[in-house]
N, C-alpha and C. Protein backbone atom coordinates (compact mmCIF):
# COMPACT_ATOMS: atom_id res chain seq x y z
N UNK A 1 0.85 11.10 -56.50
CA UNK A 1 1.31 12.46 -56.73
C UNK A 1 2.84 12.46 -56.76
N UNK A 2 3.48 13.03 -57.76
CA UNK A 2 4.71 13.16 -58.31
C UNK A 2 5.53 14.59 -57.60
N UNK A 3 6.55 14.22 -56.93
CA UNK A 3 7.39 15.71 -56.82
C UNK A 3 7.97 16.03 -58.06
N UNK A 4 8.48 17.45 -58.03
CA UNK A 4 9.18 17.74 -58.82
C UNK A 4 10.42 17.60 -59.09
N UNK A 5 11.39 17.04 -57.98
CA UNK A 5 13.00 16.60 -58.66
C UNK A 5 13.82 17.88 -58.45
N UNK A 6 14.98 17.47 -58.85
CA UNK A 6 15.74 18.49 -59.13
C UNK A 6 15.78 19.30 -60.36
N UNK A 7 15.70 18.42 -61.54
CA UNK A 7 15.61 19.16 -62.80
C UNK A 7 14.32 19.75 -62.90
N UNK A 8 12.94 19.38 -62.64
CA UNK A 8 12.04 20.40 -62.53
C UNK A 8 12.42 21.79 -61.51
N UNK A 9 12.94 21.61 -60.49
CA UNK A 9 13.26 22.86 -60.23
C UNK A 9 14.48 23.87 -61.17
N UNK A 10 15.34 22.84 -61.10
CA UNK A 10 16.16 24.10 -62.43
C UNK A 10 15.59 24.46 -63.61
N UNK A 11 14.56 23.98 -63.89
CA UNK A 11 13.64 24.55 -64.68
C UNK A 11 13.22 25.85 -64.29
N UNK A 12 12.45 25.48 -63.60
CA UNK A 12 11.74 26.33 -62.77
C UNK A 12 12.78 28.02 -62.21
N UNK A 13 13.80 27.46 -62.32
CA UNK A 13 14.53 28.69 -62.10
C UNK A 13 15.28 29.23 -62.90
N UNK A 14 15.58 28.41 -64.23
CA UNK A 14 15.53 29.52 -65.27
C UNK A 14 14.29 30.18 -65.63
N UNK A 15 13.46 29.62 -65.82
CA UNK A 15 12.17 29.69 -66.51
C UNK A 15 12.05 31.44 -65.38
N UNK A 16 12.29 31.67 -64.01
CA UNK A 16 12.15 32.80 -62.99
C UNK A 16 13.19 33.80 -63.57
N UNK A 17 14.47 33.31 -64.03
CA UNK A 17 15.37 34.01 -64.14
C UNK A 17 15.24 34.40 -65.32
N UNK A 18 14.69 34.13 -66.53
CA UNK A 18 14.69 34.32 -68.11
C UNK A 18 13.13 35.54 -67.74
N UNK A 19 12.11 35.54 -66.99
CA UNK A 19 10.40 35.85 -66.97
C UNK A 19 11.21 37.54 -66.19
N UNK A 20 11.34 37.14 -64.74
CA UNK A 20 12.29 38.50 -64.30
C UNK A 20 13.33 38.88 -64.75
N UNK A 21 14.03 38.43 -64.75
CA UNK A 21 15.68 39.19 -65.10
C UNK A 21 16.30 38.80 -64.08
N UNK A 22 17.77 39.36 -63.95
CA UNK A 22 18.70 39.23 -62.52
C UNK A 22 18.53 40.32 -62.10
N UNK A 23 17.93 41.44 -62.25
CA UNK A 23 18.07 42.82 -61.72
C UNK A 23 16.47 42.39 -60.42
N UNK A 24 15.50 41.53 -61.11
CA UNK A 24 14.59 41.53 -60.24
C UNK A 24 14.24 40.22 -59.45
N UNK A 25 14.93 39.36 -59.76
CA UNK A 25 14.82 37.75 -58.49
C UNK A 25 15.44 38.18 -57.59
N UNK A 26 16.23 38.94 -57.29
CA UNK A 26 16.56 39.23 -55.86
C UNK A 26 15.18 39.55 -55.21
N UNK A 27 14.78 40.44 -55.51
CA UNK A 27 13.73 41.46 -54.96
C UNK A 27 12.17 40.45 -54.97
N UNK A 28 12.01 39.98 -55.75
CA UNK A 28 11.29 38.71 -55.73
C UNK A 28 11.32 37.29 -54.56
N UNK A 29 12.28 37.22 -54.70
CA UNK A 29 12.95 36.20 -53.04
C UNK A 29 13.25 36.54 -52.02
N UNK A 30 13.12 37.98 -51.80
CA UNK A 30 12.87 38.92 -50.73
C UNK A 30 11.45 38.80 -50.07
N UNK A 31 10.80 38.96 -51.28
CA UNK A 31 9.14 39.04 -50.93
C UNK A 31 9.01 37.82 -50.40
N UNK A 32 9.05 36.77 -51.12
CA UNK A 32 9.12 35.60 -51.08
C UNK A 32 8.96 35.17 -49.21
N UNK A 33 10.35 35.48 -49.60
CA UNK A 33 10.89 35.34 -48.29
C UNK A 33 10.01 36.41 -46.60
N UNK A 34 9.58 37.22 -46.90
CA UNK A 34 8.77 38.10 -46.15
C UNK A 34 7.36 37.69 -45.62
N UNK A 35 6.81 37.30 -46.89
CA UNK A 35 5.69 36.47 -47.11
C UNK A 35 5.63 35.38 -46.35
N UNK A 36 6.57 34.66 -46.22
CA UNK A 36 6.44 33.58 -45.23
C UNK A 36 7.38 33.50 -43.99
N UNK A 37 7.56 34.49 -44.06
CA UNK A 37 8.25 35.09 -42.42
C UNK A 37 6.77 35.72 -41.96
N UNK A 38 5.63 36.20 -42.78
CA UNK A 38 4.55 36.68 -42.27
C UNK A 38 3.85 35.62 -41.58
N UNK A 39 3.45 34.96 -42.92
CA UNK A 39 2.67 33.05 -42.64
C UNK A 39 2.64 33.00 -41.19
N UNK A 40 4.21 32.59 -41.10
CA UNK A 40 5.05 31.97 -39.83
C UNK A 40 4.07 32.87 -38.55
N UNK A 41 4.50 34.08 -38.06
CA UNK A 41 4.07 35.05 -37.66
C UNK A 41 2.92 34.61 -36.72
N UNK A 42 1.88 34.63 -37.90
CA UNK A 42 0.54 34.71 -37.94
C UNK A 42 0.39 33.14 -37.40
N UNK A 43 0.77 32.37 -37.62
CA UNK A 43 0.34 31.22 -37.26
C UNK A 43 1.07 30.96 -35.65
N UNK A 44 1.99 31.31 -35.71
CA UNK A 44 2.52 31.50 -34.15
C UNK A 44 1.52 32.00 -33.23
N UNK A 45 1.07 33.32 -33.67
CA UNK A 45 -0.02 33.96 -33.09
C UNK A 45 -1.09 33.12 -32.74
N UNK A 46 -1.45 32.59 -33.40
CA UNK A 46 -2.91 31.43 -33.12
C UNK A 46 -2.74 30.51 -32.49
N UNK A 47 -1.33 30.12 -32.68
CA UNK A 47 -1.39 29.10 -31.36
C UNK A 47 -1.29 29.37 -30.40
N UNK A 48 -0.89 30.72 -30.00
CA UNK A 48 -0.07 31.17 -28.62
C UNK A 48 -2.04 32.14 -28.02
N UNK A 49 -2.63 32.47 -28.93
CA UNK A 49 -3.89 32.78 -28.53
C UNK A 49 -4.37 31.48 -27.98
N UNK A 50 -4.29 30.25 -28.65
CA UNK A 50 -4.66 29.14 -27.95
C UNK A 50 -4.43 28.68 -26.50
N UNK A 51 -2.89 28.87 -26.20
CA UNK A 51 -1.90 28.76 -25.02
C UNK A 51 -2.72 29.79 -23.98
N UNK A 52 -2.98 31.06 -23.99
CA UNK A 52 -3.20 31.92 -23.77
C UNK A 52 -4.91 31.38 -22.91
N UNK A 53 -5.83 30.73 -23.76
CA UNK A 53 -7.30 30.59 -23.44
C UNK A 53 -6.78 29.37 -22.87
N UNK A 54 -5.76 28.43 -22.49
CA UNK A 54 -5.86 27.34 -21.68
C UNK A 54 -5.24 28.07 -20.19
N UNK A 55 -3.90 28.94 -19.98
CA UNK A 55 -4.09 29.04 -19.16
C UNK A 55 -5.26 30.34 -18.21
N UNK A 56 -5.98 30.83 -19.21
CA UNK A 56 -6.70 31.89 -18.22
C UNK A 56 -7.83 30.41 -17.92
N UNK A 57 -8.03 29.33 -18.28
CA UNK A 57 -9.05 28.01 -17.87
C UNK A 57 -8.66 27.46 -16.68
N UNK A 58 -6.97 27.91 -16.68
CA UNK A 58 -6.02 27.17 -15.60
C UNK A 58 -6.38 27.74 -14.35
N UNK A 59 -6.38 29.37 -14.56
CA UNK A 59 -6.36 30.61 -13.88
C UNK A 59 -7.81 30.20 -12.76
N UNK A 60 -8.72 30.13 -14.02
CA UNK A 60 -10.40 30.24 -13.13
C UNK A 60 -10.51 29.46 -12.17
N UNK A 61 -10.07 27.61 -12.58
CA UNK A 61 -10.32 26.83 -12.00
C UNK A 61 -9.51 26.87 -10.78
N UNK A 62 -8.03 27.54 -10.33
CA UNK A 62 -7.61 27.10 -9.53
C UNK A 62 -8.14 28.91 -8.48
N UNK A 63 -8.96 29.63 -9.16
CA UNK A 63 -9.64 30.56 -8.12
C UNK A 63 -10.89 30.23 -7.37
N UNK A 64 -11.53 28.91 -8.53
CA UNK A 64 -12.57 28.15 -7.91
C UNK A 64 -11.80 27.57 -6.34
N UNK A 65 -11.21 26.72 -6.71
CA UNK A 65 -10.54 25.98 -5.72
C UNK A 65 -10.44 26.46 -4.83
N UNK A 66 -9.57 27.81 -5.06
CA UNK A 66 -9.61 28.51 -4.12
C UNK A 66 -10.55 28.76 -2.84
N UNK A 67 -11.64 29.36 -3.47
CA UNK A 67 -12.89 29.65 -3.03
C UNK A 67 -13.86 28.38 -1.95
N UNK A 68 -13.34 27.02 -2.34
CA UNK A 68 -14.20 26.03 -2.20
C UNK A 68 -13.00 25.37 -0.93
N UNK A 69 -11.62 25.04 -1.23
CA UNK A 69 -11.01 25.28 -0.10
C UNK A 69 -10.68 26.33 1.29
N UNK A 70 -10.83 27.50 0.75
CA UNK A 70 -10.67 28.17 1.54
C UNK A 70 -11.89 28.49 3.02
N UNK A 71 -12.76 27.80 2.64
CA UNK A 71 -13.47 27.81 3.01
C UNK A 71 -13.63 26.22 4.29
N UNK A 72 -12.97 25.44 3.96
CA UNK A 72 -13.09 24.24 4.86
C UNK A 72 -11.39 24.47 5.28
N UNK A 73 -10.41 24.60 5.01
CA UNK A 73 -8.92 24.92 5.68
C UNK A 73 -8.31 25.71 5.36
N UNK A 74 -7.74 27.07 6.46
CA UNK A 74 -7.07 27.75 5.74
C UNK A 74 -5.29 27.71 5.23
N UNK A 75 -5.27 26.28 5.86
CA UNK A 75 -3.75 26.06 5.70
C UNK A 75 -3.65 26.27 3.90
N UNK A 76 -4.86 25.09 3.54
CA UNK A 76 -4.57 24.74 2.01
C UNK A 76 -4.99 26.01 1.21
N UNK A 77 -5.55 26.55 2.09
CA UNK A 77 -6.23 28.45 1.06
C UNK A 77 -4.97 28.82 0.59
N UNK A 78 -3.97 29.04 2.24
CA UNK A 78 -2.70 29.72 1.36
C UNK A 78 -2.02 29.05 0.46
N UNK A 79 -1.74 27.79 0.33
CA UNK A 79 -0.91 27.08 -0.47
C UNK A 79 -1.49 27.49 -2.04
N UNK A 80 -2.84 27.37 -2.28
CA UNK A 80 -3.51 27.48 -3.47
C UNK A 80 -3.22 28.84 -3.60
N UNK A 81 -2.77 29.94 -2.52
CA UNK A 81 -3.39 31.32 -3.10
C UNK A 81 -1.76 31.47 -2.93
N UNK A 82 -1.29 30.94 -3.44
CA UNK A 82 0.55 30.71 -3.32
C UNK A 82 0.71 30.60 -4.81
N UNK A 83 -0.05 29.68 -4.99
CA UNK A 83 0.35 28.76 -6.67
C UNK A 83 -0.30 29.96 -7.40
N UNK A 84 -1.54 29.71 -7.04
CA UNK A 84 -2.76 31.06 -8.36
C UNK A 84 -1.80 32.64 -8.25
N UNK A 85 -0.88 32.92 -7.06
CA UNK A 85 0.12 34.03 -7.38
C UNK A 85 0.95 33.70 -7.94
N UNK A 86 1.84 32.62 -8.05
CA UNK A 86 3.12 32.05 -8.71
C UNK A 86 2.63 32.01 -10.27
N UNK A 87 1.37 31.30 -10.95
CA UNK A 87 0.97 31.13 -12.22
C UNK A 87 0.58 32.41 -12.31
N UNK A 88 -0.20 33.23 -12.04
CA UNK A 88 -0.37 34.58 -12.38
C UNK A 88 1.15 35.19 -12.97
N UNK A 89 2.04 35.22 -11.82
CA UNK A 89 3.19 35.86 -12.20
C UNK A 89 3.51 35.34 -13.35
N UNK A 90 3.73 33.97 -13.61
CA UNK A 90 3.84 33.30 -14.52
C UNK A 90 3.70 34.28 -16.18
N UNK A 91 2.35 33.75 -15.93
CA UNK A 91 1.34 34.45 -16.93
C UNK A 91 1.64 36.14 -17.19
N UNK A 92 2.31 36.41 -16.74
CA UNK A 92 2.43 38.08 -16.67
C UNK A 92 3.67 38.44 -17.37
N UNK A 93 4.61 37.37 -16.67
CA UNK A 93 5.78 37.40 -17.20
C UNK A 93 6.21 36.78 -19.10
N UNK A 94 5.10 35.79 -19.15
CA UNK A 94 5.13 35.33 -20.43
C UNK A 94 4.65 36.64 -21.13
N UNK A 95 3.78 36.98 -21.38
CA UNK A 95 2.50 38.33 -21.78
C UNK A 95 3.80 39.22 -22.04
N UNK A 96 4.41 39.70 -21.26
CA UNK A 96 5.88 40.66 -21.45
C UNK A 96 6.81 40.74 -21.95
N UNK A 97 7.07 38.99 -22.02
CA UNK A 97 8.44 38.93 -22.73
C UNK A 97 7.83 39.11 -24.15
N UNK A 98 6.49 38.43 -24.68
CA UNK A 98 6.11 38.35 -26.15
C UNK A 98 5.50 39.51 -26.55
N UNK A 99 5.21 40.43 -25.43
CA UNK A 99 5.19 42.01 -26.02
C UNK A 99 6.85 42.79 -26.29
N UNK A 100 7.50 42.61 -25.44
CA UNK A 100 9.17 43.33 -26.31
C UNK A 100 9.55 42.28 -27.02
N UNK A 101 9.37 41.17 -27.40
CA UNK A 101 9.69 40.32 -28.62
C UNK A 101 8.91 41.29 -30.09
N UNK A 102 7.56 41.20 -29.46
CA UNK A 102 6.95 41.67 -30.55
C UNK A 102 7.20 43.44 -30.92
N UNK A 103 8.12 44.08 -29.94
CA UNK A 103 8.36 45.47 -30.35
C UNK A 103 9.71 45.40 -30.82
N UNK A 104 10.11 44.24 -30.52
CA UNK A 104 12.08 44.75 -31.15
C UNK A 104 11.74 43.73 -32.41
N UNK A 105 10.81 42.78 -32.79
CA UNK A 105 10.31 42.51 -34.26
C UNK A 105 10.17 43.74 -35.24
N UNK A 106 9.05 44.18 -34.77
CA UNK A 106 8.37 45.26 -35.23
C UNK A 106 9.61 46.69 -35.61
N UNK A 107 10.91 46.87 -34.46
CA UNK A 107 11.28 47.33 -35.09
C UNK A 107 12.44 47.16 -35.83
N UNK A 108 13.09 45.65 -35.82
CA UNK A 108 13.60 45.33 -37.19
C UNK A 108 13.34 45.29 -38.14
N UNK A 109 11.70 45.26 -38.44
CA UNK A 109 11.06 44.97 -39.60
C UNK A 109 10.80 46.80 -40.66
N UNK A 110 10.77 47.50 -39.58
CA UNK A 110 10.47 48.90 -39.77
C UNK A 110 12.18 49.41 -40.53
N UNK A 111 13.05 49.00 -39.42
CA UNK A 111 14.41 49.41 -39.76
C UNK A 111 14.44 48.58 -41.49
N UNK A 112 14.40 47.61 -41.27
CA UNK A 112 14.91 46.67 -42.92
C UNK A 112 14.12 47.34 -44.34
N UNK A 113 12.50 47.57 -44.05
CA UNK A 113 11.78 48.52 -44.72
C UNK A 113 12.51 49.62 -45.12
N UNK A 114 13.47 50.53 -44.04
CA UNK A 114 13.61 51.88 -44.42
C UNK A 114 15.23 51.69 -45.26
N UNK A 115 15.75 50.73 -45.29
CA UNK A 115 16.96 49.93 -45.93
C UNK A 115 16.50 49.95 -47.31
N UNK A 116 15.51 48.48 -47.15
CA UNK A 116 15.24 48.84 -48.93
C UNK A 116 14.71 50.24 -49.59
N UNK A 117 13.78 50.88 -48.74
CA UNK A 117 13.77 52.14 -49.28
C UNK A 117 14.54 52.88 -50.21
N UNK A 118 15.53 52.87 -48.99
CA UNK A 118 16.96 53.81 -49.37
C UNK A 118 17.59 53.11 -50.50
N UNK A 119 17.52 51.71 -50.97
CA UNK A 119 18.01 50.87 -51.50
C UNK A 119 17.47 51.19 -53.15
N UNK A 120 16.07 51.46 -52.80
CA UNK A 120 15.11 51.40 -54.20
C UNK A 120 15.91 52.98 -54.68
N UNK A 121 15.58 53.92 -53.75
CA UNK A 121 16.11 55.34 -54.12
C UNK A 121 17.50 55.41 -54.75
N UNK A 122 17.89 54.67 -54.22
CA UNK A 122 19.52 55.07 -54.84
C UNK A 122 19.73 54.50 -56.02
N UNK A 123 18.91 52.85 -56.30
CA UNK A 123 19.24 52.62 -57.67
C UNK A 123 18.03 53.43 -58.30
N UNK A 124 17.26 53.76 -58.16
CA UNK A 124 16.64 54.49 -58.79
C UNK A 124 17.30 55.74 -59.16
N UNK A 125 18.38 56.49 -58.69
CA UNK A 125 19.32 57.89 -58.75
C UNK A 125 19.99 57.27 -59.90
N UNK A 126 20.67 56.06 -59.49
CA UNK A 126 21.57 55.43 -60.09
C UNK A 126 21.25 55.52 -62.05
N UNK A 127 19.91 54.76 -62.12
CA UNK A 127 19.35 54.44 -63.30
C UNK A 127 19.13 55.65 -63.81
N UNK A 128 18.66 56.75 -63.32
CA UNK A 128 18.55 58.24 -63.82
C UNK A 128 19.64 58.39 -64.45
N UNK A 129 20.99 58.28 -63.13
CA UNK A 129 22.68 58.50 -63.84
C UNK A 129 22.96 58.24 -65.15
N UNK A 130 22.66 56.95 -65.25
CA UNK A 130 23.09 56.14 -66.60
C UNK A 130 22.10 56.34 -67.75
């Protein structure tokens, strides 16, 4: 299997620039670009759902423990019911930070939306003008 090189890509980008115009590859490499800022996103997500089902596995087993030590010493009960509070917190604290990650995303993404908006409207006024 053959890459494409450099001159296949300058192909490739007149061939974009001659099909759109210059008024519309911007707006095209925007998407572009959005599109796989989504990808990204989404695939983050799945792994971090993954992260997520190892430690609630982490969580159970060390409440087992709990349960099964606490029961023959209570020195080691507290130590375990020390840690299963420390990883909890843990776990609580991760959960939080990637919920206001995911709200000050959400509202850059909302703000940049209402940008191009305003962006489309005005050349759209604009093109009326002329």
């Amino acid at each position: 299997m053959s890459s494409i090189g450099i001159p296949g890509l300058i192909l490739i980008l007149v061939l974009a620039l001659v099909l759109f115009g210059p008024k519309k590859l911007p707006e095209l490499g925007r998407a572009v670009g959005h599109t796989l800022k989504e990808f990204k996103n989404a695939t983050r997500s799945l792994t971090s759902d993954d992260e997520d089902d190892d430690e609630e596995k982490k969580r159970k087993e060390l409440a087992s423990k709990e349960v099964s030590v606490a029961k023959t010493t209570p020195v080691v009960a507290d130590k375990e019911a020390a840690e299963r509070e420390r990883i909890e917190r843990e776990v609580r604290e991760k959960m939080e930070r990637e919920v206001r990650e995911k709200i000050e995303r959400e509202r850059l993404e909302k703000e940049i939306r209402e940008k191009l908006e305003q962006e489309r409207l005005q050349l759209e006024k604009e093109q009326k003008n002329a």
